[in-house]
C-alpha atoms as a PDB file:
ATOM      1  CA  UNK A   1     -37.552  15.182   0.849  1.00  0.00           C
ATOM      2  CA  UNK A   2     -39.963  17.900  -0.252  1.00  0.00           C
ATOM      3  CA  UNK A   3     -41.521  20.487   2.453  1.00  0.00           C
ATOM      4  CA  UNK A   4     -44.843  20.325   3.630  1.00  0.00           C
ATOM      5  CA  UNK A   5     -46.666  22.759   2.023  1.00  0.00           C
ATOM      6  CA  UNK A   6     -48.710  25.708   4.135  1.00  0.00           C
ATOM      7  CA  UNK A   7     -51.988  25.430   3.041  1.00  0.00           C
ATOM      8  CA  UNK A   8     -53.524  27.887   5.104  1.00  0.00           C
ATOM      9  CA  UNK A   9     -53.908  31.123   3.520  1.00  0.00           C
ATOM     10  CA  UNK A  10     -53.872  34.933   4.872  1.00  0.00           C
ATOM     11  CA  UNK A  11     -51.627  36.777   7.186  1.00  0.00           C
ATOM     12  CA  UNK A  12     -51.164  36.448  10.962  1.00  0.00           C
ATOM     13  CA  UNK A  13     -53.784  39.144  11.966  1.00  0.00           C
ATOM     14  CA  UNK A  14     -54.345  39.502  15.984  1.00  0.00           C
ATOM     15  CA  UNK A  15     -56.945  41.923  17.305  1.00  0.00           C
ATOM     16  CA  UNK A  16     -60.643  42.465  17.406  1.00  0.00           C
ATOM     17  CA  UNK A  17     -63.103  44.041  15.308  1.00  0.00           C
ATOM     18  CA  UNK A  18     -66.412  44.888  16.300  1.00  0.00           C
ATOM     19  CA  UNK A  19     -68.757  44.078  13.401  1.00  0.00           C
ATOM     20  CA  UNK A  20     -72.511  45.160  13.022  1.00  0.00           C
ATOM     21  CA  UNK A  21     -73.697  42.227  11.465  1.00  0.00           C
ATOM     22  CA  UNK A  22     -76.173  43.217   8.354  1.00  0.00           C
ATOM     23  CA  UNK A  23     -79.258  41.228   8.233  1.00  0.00           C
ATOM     24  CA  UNK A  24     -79.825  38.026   6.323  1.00  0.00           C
ATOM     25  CA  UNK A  25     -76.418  36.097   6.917  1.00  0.00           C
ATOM     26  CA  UNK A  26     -75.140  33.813   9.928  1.00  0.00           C
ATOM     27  CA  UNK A  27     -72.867  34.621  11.622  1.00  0.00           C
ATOM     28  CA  UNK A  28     -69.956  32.445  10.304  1.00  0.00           C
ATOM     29  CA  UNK A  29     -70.872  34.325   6.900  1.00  0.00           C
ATOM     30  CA  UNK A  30     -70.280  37.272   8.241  1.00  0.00           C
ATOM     31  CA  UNK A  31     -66.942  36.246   9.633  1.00  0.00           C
ATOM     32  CA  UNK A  32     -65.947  34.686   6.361  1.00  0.00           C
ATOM     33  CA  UNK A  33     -66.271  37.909   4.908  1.00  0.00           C
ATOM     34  CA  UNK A  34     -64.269  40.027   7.179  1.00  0.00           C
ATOM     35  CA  UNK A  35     -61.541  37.370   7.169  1.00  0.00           C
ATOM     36  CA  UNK A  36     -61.223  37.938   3.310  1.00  0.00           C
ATOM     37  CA  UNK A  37     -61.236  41.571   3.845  1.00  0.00           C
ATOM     38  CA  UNK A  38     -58.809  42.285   6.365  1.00  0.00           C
ATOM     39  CA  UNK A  39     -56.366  38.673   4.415  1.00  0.00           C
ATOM     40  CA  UNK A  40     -56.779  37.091   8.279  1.00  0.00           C
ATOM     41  CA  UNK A  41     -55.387  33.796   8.570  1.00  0.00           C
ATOM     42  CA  UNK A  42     -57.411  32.789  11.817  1.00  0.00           C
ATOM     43  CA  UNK A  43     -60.396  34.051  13.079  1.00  0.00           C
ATOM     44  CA  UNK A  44     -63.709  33.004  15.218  1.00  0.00           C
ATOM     45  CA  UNK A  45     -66.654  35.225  16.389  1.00  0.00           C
ATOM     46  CA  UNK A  46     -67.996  35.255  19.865  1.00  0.00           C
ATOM     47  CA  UNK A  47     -71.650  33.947  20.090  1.00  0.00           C
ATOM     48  CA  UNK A  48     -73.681  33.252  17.335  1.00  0.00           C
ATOM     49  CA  UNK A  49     -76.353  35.947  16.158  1.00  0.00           C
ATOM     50  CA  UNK A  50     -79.462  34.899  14.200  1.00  0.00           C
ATOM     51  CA  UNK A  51     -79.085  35.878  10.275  1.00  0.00           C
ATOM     52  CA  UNK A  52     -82.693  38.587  11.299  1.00  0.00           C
ATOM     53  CA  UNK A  53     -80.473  39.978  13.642  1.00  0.00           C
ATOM     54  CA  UNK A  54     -78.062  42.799  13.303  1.00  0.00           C
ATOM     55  CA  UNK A  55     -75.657  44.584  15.636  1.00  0.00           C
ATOM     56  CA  UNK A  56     -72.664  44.018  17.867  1.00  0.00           C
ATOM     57  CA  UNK A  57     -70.495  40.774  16.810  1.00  0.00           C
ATOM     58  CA  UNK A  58     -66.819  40.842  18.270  1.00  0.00           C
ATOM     59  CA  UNK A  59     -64.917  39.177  15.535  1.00  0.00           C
ATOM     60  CA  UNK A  60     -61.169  37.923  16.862  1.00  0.00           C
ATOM     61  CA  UNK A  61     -58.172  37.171  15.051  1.00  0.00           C
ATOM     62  CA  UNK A  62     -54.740  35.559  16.022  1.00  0.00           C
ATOM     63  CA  UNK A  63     -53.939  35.399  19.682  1.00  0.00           C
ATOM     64  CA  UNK A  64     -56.778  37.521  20.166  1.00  0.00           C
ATOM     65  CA  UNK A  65     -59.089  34.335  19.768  1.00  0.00           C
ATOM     66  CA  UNK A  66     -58.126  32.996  22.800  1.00  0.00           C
ATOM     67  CA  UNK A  67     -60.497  35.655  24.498  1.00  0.00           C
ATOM     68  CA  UNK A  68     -63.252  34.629  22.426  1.00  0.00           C
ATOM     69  CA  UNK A  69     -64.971  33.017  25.553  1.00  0.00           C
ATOM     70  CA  UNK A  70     -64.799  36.200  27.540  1.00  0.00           C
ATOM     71  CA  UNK A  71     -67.282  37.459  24.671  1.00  0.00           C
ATOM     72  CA  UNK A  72     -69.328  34.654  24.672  1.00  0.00           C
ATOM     73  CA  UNK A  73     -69.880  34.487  28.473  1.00  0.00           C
ATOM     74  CA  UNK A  74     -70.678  37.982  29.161  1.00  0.00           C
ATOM     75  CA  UNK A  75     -73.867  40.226  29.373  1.00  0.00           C
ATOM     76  CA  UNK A  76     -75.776  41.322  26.720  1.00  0.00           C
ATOM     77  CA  UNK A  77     -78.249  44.253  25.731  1.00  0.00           C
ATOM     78  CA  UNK A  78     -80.660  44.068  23.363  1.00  0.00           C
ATOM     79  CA  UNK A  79     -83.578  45.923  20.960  1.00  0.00           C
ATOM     80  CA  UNK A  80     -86.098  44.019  20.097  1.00  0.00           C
ATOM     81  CA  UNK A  81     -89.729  44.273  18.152  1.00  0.00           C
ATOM     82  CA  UNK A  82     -91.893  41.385  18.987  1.00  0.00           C
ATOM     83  CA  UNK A  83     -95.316  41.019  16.773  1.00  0.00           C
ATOM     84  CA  UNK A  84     -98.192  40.014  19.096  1.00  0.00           C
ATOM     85  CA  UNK A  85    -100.828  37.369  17.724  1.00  0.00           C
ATOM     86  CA  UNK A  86     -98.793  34.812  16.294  1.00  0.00           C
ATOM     87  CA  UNK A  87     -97.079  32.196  17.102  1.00  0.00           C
ATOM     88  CA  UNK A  88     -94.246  30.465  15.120  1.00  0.00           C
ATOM     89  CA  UNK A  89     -92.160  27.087  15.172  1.00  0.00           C
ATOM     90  CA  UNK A  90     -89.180  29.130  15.858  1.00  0.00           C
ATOM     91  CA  UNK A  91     -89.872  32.312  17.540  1.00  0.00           C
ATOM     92  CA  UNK A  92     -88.941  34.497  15.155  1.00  0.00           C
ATOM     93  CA  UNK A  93     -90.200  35.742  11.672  1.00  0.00           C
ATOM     94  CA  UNK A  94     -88.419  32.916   9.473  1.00  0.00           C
ATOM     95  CA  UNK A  95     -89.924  30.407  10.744  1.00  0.00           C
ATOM     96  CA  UNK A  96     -93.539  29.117  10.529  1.00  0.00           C
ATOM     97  CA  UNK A  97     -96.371  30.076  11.906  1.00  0.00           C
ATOM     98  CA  UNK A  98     -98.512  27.773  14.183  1.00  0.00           C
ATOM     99  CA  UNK A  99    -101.249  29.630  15.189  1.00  0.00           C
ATOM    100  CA  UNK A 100    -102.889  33.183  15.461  1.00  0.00           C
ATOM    101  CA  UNK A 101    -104.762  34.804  17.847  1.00  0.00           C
ATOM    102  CA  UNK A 102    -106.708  37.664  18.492  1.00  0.00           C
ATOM    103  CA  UNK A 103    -105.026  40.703  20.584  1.00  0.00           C
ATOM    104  CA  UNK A 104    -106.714  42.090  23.385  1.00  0.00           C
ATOM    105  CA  UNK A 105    -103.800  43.297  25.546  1.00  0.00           C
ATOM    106  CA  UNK A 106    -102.942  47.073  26.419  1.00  0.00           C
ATOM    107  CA  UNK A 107     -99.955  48.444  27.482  1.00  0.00           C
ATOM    108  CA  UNK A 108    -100.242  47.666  31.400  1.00  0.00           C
ATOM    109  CA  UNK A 109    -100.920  44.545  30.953  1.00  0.00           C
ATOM    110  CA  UNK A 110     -98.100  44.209  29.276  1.00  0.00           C
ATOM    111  CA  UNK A 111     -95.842  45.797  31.538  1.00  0.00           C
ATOM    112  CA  UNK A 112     -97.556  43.118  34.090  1.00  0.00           C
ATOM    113  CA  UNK A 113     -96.514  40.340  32.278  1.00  0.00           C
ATOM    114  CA  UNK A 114     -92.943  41.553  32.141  1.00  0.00           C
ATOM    115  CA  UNK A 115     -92.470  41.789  35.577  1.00  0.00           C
ATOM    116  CA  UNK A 116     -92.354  38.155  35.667  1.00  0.00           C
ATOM    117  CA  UNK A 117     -88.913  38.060  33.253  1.00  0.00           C
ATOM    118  CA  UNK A 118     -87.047  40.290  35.727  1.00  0.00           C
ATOM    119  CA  UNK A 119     -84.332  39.489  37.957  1.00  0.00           C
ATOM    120  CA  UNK A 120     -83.654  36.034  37.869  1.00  0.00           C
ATOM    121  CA  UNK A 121     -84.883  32.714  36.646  1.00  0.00           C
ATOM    122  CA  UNK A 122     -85.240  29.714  34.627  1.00  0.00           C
ATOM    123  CA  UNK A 123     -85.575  29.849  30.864  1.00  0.00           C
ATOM    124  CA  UNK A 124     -86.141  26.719  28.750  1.00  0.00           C
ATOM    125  CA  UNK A 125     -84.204  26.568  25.300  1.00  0.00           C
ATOM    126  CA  UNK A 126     -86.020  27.057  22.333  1.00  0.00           C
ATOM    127  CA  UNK A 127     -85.973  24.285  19.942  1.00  0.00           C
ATOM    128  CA  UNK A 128     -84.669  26.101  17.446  1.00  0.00           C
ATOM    129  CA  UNK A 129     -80.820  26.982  19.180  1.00  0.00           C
ATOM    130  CA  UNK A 130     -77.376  25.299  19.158  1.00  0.00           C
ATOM    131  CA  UNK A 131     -78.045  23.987  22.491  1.00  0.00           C
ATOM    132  CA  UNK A 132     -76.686  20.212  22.289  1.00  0.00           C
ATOM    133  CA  UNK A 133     -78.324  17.371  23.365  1.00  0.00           C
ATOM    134  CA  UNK A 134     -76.868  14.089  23.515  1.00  0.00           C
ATOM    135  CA  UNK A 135     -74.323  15.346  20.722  1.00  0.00           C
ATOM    136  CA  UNK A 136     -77.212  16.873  19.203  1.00  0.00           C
ATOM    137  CA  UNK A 137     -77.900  20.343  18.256  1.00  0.00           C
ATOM    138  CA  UNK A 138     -81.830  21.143  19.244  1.00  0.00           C
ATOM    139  CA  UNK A 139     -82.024  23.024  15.887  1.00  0.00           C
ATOM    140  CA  UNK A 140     -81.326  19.909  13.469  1.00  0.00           C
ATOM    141  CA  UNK A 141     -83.987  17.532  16.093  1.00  0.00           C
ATOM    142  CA  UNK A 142     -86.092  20.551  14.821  1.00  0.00           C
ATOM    143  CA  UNK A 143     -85.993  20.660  11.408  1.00  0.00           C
ATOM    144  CA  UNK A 144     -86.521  16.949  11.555  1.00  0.00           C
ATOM    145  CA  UNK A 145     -89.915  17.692  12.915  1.00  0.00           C
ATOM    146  CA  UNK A 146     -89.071  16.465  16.227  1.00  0.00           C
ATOM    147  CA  UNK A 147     -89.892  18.022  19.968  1.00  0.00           C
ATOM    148  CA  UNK A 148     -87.850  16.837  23.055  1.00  0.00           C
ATOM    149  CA  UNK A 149     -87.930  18.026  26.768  1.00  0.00           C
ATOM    150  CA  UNK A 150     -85.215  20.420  27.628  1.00  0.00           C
ATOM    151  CA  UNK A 151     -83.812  21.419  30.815  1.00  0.00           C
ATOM    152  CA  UNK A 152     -84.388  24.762  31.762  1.00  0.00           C
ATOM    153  CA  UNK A 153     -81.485  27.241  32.620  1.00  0.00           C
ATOM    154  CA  UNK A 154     -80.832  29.857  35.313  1.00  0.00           C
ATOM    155  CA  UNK A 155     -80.435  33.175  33.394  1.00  0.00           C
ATOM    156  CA  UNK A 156     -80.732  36.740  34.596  1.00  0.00           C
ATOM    157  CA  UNK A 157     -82.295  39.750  33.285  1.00  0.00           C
ATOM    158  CA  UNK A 158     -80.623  42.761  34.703  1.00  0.00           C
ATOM    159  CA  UNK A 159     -83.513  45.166  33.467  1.00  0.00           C
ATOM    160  CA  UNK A 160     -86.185  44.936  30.766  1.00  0.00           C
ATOM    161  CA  UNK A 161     -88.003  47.896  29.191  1.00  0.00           C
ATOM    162  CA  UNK A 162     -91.355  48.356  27.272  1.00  0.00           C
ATOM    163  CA  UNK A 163     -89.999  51.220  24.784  1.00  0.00           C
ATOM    164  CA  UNK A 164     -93.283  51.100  22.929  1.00  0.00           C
ATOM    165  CA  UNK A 165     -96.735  49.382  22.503  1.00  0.00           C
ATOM    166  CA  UNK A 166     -98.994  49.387  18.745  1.00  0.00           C
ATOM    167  CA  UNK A 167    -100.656  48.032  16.620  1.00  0.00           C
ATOM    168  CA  UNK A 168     -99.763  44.722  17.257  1.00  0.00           C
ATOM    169  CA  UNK A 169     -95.989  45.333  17.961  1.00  0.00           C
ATOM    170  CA  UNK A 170     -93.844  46.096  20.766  1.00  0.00           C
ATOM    171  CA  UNK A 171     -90.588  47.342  21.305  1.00  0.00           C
ATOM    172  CA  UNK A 172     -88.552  46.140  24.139  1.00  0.00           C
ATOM    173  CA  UNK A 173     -84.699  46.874  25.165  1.00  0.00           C
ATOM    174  CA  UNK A 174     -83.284  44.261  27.908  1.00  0.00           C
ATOM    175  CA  UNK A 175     -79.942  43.700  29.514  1.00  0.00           C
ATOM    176  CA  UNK A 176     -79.853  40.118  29.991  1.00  0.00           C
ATOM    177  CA  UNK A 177     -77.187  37.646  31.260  1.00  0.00           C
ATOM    178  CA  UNK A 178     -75.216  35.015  28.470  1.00  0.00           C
ATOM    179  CA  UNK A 179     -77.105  31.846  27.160  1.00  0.00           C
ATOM    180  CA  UNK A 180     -80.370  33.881  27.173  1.00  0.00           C
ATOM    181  CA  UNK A 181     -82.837  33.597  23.931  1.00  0.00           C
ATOM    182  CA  UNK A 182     -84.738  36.754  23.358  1.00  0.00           C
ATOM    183  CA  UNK A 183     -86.818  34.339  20.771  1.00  0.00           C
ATOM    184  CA  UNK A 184     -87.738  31.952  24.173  1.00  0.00           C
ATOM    185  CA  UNK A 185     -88.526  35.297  26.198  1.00  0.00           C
ATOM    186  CA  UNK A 186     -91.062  36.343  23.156  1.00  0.00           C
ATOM    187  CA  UNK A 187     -92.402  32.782  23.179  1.00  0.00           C
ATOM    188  CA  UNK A 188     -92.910  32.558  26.742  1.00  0.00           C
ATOM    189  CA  UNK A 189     -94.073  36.377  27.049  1.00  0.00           C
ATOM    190  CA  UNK A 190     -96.991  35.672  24.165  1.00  0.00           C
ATOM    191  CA  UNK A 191     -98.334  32.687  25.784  1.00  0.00           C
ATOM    192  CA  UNK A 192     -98.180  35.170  29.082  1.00  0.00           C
ATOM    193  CA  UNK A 193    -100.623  37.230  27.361  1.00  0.00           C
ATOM    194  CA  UNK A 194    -101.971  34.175  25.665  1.00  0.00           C
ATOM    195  CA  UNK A 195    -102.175  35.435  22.342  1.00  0.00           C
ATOM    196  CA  UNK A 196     -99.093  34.569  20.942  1.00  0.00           C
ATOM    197  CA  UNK A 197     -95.855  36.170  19.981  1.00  0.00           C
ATOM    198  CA  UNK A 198     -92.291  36.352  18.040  1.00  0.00           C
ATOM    199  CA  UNK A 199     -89.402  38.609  17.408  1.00  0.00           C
ATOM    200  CA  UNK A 200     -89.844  40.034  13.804  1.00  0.00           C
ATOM    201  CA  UNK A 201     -86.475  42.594  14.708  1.00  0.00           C
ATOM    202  CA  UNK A 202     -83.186  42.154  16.914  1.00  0.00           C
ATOM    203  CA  UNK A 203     -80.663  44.276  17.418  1.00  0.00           C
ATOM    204  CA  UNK A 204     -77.486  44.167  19.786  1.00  0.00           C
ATOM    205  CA  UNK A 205     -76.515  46.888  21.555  1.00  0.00           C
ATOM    206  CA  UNK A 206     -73.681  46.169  24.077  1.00  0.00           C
ATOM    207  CA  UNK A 207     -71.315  42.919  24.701  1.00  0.00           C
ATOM    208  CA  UNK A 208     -69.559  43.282  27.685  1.00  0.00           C
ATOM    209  CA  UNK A 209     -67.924  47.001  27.970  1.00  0.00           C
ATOM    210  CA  UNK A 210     -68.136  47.679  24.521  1.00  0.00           C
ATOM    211  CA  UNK A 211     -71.307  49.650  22.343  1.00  0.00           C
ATOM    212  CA  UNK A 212     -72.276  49.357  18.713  1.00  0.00           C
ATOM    213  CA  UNK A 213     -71.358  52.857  18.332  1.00  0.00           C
ATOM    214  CA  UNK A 214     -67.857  51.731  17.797  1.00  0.00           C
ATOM    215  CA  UNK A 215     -68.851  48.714  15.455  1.00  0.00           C
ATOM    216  CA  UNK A 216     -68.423  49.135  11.245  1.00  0.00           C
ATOM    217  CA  UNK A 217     -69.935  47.566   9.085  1.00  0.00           C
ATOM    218  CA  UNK A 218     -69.113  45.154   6.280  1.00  0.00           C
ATOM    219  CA  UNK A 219     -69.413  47.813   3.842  1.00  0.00           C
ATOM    220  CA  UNK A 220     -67.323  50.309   5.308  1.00  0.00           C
ATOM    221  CA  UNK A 221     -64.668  48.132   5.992  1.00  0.00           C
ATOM    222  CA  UNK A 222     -64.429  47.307   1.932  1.00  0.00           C
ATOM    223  CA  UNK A 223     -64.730  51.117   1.455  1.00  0.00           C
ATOM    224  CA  UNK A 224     -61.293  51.155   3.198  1.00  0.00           C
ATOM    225  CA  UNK A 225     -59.712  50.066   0.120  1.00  0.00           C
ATOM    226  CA  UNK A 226     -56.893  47.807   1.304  1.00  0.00           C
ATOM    227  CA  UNK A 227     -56.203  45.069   4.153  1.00  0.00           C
ATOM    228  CA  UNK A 228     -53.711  47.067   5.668  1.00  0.00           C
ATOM    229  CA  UNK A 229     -56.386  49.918   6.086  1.00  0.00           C
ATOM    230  CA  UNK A 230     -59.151  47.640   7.604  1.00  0.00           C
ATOM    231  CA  UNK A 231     -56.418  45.908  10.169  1.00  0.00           C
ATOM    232  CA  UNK A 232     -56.511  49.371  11.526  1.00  0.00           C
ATOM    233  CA  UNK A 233     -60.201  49.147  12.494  1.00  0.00           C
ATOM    234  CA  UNK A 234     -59.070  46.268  15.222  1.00  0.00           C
ATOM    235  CA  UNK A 235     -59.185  46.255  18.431  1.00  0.00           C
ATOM    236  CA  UNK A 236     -56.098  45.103  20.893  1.00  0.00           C
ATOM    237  CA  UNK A 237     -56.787  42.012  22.954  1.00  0.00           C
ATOM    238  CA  UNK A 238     -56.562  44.233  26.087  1.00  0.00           C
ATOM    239  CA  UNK A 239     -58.282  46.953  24.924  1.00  0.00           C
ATOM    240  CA  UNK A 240     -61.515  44.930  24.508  1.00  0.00           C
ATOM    241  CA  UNK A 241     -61.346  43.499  27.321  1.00  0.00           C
ATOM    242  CA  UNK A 242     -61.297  47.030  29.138  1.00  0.00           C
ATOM    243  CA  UNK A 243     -63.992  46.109  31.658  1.00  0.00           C
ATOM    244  CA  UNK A 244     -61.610  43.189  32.950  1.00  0.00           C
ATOM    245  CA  UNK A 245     -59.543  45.223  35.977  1.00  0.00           C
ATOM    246  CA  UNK A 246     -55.424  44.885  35.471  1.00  0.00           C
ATOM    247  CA  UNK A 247     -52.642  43.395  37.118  1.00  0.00           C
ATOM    248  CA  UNK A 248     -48.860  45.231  36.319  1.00  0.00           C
ATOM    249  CA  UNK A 249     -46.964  41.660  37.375  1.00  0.00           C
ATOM    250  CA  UNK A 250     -43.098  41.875  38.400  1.00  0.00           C
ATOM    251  CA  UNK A 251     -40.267  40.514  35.735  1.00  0.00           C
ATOM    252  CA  UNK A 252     -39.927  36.916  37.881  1.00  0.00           C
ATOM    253  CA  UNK A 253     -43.338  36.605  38.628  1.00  0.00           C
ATOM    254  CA  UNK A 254     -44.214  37.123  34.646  1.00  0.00           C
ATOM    255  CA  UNK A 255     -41.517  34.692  34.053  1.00  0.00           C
ATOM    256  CA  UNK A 256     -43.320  31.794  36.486  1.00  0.00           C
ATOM    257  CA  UNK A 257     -46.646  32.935  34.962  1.00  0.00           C
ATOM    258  CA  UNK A 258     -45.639  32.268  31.141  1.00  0.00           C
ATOM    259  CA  UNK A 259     -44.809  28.781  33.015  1.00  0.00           C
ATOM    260  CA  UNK A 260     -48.204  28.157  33.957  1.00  0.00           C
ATOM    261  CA  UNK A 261     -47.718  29.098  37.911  1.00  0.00           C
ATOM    262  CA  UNK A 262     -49.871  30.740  39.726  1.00  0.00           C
ATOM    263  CA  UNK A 263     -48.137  34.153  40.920  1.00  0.00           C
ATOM    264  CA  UNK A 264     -48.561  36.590  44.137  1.00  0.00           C
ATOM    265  CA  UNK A 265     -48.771  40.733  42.901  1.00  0.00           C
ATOM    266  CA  UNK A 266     -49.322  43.888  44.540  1.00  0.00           C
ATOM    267  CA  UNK A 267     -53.055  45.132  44.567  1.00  0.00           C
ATOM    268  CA  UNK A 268     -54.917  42.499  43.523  1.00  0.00           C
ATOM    269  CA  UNK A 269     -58.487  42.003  43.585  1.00  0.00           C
ATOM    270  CA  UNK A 270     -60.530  39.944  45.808  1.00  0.00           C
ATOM    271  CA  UNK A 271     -61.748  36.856  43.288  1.00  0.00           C
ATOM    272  CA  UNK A 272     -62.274  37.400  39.441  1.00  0.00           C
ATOM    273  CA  UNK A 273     -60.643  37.830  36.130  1.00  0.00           C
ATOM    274  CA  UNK A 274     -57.792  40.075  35.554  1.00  0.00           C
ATOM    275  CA  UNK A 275     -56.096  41.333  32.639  1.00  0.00           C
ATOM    276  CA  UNK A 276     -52.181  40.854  32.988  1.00  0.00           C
ATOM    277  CA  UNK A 277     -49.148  42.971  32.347  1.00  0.00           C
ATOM    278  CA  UNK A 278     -45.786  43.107  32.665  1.00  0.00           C
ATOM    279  CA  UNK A 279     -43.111  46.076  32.209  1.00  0.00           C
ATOM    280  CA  UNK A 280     -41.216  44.383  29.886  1.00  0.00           C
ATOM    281  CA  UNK A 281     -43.243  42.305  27.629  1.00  0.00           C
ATOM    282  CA  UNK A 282     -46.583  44.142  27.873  1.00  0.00           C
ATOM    283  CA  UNK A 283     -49.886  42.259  27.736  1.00  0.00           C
ATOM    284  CA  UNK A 284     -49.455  38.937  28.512  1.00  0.00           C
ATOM    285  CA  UNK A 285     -53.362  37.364  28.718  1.00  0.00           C
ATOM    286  CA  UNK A 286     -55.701  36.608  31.461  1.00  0.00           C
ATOM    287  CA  UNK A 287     -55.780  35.447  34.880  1.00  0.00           C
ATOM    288  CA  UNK A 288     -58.121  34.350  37.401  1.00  0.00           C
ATOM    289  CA  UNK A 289     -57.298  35.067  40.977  1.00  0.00           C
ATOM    290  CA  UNK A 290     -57.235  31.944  43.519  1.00  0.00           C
ATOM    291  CA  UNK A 291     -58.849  31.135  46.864  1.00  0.00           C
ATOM    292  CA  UNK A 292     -55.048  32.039  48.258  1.00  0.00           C
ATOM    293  CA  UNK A 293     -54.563  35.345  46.767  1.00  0.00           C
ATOM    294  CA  UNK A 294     -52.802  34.409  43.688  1.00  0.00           C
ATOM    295  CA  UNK A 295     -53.155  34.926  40.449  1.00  0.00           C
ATOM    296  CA  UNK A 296     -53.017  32.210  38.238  1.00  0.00           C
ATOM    297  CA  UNK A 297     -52.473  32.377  34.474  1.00  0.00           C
ATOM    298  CA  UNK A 298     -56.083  30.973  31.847  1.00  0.00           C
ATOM    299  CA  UNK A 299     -54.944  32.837  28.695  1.00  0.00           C
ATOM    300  CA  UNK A 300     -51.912  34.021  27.690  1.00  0.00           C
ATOM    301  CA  UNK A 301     -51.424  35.940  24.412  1.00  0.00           C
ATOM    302  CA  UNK A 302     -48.065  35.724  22.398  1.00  0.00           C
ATOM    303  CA  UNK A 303     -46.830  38.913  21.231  1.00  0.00           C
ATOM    304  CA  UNK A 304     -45.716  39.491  17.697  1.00  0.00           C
END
């Protein structure tokens, strides 16, 4: 009997990179490319950025994609320039552009108008975005030419600043909660000041704990000269998750916690996620505590 051949190619990588994404390429592109760099056999990134945007795109690898959802569900800062007087089909510079209108807006007005995106409330999807309906994503119903109602969604904006104000263009930073669209808050905000607006620049900042100042780029990476070199660039599970608070676990209670059982430790924090350790095996994954002051195991990690 012949063996079943591996096709999957690549090593078994595990860690994190943080990536600023280049302009002009999805997101998956991007993650293509740094899997061929760094000879990864498994990898997924956290949260899809638009190919205008740049900046901040956790890439994980190996075990370390079972965190990919603490990534995807966590707070977000942004830059932004948003060009005032148009209006496009997709909120941002690529797409097309449905009408134009005359500005006649100053800067407190502006401010005004931001106000209202503040704090907390509901944001409708754009049509263009990989929310699904009925199996659907909105973005192919778009391209087809067609409209539908969407359901709008309780985000949170955390803070919101006017950086600048000319000639037609702002600049805006924003700290905003996960599953917001800074191409729906530039849609809504132009027909605020009802003359129309989209994001022509986006950059992010922040994702969770971490900053783009520890991010590299595509090119440096390949400047590194050799897989080995780049794995270096990564991240530890753990380490990313650094804003997560920790939880050193006994040997037995590890043991029942590998097993799926929900475990009691010393200092443990009211309600939330914690990172887990033990003495002896090290990181072990993630935990969220229970309503009986437990901890119960959501990911675990399987060291090397």
């Amino acid at each position: 009997m012949s063996k079943r051949r591996n096709t999957r190619s690549g090593d078994p990588v595990d860690g994190i990179l943080l990536l600023d994404k280049p302009p002009g390429i999805t997101s998956n592109a991007a993650l293509h490319k740094a899997k061929v760099l760094l000879n990864a056999r498994k990898g997924g990134h956290t949260g899809s950025l638009d190919p205008i945007a740049t900046g901040l795109l956790p890439l994980c690898f190996g075990e370390a994609t079972k965190l990919a959802g603490f990534f995807l569900d966590s707070d977000k800062i942004y830059w932004a320039r948003l060009k005032l007087g148009q209006k496009t089909d997709t909120g941002d510079c690529e797409g097309k552009i449905l009408l134009r209108r005359p500005v006649a807006v100053d800067r407190d007005t502006i401010e005004t108008a931001l106000e209202s995106f503040r704090g907390e409330f509901e944001q409708t999807p754009p049509m263009y975005s990989a929310v699904k309906v009925n199996g659907q994503p909105l973005y192919r119903l778009a391209r087809e030419g067609k409209e539908i109602e969407r359901a709008p969604r309780p985000v949170l904006v955390y803070s919101l600043e006017l950086l600048s104000f000319g000639e037609q263009q702002m600049e805006i930073e924003l700290h905003c909660s996960h599953g917001f669209y800074v191409r729906g808050l530039a849609q809504d905000l132009g027909e605020s000041l009802g003359c129309g607006a989209h994001v022509v620049a986006l950059r992010r900042l922040h994702v969770a704990g971490l900053g783009i100042e520890r991010a590299v780029t595509l090119e440096e990476l390949e400047c590194l000269g050799s897989p080995a070199c780049r794995r270096q660039k990564l991240l530890a599970g753990d380490e990313a998750l650094s804003h997560i608070p920790t939880v050193e676990l006994s040997v037995d209670a590890a043991f029942y916690l590998c097993r799926g059982q929900p475990v009691r430790a010393a200092d443990l924090p009211a309600d939330g996620w914690v990172r887990l350790y033990s003495r002896d095996a090290g990181f072990l994954g993630v935990g969220m505590i229970t309503e009986d002051g437990r901890v119960a195991p959501r990911r675990l990690v399987t060291s090397n």
